[in-house]
Protein backbone atom coordinates (compact mmCIF):
# COMPACT_ATOMS: atom_id res chain seq x y z
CA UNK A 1 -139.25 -19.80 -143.15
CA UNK A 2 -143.02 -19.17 -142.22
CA UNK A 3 -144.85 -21.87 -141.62
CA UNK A 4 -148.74 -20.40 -141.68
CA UNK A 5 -150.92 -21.59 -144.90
CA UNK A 6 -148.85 -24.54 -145.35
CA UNK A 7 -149.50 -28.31 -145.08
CA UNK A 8 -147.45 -30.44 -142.86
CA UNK A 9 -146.21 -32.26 -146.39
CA UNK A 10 -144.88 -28.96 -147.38
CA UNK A 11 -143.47 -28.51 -144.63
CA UNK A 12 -141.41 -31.82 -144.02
CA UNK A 13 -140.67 -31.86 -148.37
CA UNK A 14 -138.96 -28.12 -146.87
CA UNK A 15 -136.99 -30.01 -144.26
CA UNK A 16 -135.98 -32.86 -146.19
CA UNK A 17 -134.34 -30.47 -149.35
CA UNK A 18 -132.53 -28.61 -146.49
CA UNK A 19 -130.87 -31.80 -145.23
CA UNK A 20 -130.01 -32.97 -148.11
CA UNK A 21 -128.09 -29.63 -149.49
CA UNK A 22 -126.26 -29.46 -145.48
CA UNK A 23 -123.21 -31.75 -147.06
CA UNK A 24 -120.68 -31.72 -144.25
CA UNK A 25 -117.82 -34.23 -145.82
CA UNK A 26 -116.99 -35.99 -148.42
CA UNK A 27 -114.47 -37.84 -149.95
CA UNK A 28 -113.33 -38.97 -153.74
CA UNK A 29 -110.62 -40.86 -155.64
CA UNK A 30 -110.43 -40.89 -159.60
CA UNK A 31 -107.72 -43.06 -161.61
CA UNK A 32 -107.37 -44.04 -164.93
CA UNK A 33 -107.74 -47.72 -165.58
CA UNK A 34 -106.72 -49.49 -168.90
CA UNK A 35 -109.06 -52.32 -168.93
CA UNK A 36 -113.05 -51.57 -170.93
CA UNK A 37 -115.45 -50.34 -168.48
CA UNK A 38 -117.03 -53.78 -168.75
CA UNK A 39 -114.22 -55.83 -166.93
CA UNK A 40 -113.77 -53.04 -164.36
CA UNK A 41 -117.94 -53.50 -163.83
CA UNK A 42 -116.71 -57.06 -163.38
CA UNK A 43 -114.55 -56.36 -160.00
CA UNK A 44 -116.42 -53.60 -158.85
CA UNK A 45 -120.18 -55.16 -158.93
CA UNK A 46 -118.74 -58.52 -157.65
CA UNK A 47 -119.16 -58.66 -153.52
CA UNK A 48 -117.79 -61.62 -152.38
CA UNK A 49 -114.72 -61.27 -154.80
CA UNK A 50 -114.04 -57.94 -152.88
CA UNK A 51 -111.92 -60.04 -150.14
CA UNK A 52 -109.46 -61.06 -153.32
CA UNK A 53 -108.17 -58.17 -154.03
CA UNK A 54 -106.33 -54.63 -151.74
CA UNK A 55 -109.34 -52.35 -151.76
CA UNK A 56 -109.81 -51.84 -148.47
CA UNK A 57 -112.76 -53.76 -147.92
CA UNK A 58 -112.65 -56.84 -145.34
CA UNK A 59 -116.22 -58.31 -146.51
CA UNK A 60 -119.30 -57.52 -148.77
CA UNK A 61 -122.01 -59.88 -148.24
CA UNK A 62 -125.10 -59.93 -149.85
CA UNK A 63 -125.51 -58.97 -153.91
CA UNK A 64 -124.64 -55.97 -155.31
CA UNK A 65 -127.65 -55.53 -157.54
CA UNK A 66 -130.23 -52.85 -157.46
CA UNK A 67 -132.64 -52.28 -154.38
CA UNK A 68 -130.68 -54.98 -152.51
CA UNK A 69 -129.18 -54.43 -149.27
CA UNK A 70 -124.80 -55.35 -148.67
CA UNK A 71 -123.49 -55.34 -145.78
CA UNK A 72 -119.96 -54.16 -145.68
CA UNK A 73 -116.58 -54.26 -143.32
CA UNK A 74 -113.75 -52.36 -144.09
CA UNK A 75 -110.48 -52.54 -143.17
CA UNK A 76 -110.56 -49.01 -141.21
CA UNK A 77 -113.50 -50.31 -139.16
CA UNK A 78 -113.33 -53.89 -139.20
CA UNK A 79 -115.73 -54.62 -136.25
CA UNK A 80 -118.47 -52.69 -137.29
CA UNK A 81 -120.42 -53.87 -140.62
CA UNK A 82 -122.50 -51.09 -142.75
CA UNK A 83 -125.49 -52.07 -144.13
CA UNK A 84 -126.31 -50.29 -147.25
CA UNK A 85 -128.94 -49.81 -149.61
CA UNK A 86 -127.44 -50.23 -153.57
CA UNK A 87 -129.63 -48.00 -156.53
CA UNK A 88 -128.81 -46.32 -159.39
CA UNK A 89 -127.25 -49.23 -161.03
CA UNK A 90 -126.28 -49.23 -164.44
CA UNK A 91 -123.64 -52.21 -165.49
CA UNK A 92 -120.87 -51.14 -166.67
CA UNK A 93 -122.00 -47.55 -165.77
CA UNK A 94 -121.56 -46.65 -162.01
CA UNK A 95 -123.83 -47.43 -158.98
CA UNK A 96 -124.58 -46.08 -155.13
CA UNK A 97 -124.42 -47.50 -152.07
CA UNK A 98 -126.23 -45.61 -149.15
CA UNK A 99 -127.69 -45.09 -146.15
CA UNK A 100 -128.33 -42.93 -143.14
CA UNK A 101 -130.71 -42.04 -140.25
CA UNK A 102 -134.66 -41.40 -140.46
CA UNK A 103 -136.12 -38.23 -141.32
CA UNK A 104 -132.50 -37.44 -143.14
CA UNK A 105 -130.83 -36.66 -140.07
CA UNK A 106 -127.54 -38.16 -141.87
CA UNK A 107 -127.05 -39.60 -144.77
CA UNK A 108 -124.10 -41.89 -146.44
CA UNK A 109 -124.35 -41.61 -150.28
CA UNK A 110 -121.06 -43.28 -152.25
CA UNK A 111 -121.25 -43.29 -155.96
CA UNK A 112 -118.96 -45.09 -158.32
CA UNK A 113 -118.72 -43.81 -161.93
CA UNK A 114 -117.29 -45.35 -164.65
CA UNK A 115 -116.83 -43.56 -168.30
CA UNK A 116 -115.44 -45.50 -171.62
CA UNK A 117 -111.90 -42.85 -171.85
CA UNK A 118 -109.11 -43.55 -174.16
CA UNK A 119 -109.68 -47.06 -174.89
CA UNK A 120 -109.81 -47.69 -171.14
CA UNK A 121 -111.89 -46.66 -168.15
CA UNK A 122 -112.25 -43.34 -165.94
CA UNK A 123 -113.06 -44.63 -162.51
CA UNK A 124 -114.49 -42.15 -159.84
CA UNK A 125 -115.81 -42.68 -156.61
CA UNK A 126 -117.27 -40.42 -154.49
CA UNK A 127 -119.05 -40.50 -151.25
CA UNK A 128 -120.96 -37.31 -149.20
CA UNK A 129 -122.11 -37.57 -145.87
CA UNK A 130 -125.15 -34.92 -145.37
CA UNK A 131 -127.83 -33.86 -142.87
CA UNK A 132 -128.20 -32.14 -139.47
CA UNK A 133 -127.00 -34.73 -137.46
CA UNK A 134 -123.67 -35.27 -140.21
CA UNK A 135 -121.01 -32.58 -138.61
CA UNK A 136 -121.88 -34.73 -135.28
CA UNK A 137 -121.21 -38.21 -136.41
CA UNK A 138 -118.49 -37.04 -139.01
CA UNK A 139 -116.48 -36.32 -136.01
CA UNK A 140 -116.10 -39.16 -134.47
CA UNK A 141 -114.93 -40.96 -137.61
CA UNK A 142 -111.26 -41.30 -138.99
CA UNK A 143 -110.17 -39.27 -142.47
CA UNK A 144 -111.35 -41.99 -144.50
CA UNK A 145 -109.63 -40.49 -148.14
CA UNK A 146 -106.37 -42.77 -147.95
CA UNK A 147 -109.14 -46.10 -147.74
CA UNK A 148 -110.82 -44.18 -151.12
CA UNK A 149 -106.89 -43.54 -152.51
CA UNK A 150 -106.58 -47.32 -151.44
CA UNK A 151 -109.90 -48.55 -153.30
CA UNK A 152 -109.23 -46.65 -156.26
CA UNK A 153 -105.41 -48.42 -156.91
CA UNK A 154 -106.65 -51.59 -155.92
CA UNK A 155 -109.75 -51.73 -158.17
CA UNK A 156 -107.10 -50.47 -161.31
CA UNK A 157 -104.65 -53.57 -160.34
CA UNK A 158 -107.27 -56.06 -160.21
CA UNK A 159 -108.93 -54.83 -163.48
CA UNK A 160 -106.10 -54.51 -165.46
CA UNK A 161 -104.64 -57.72 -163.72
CA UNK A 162 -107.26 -59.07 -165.35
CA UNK A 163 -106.88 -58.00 -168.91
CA UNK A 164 -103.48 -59.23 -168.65
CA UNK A 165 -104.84 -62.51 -167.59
């Protein structure tokens, strides 16, 4: 890319579209749940209830709202806690947690979806690790898709344990 005749924003708006689009892994789970999107929004946007049910997740302190900050502990790295950003949140809808180093070096972005389906709910959950820096710390971390196979089942027991009552 040639640099002369641009500003430095141009420039760093260049760098910052680049990282984003270098995706390096990623993970997803999808199940079916038969319980209204609106009890499964229940479980999913409710932190401390996380330890209550087999999702994976040791602890989520904080509240899971939009523009706060959780911090999370999960079962596959139980001494380390990730703090995370939440956005996008639409109840009932999906949300993303995320986070990741300055300047996009690498970037966590997990997004749970959740569409009204056959009298039920279609539950996704995604997460893509991106940037320059991503192929570097993706190494050093375990395969991560049976804690997303995990969170998936676990979120459909609990939500449909709950319809049930």
């Amino acid at each position: 890319m040639c640099y002369r005749n641009r500003s430095v924003t141009d420039i760093r708006v260049a760098h910052v579209v680049w990282f984003e689009e270098a995706v390096v892994r990623e993970y997803m789970a999808e199940t079916w749940i038969d319980a209204p999107p609106e009890v499964v929004w229940e479980v999913l946007s409710d932190g401390p209830g996380y330890a209550g049910w087999d999702n994976g997740v040791v602890e989520v302190e904080g509240t899971i709202a939009e523009s706060e900050r959780i911090s999370v502990r999960s079962e596959v790295q139980p001494g380390r806690a990730f703090r995370l950003r939440v956005s996008d949140v639409e109840p009932a809808r999906g949300m993303t947690w995320q986070d990741g180093m300055p300047l996009g070096l690498f970037s966590g972005r997990r997004r749970f979806a959740l569409e009204p389906e056959r009298g039920g709910t279609a539950f996704s959950v995604r997460e893509v690790f991106s940037g320059p820096l991503a192929g570097l710390v993706t190494r050093s971390m375990p395969d991560l898709q049976p804690s997303f196979d995990t969170f998936a089942s676990g979120l459909k027991a609990e939500a449909e344990g709950r319809v049930r009552g």
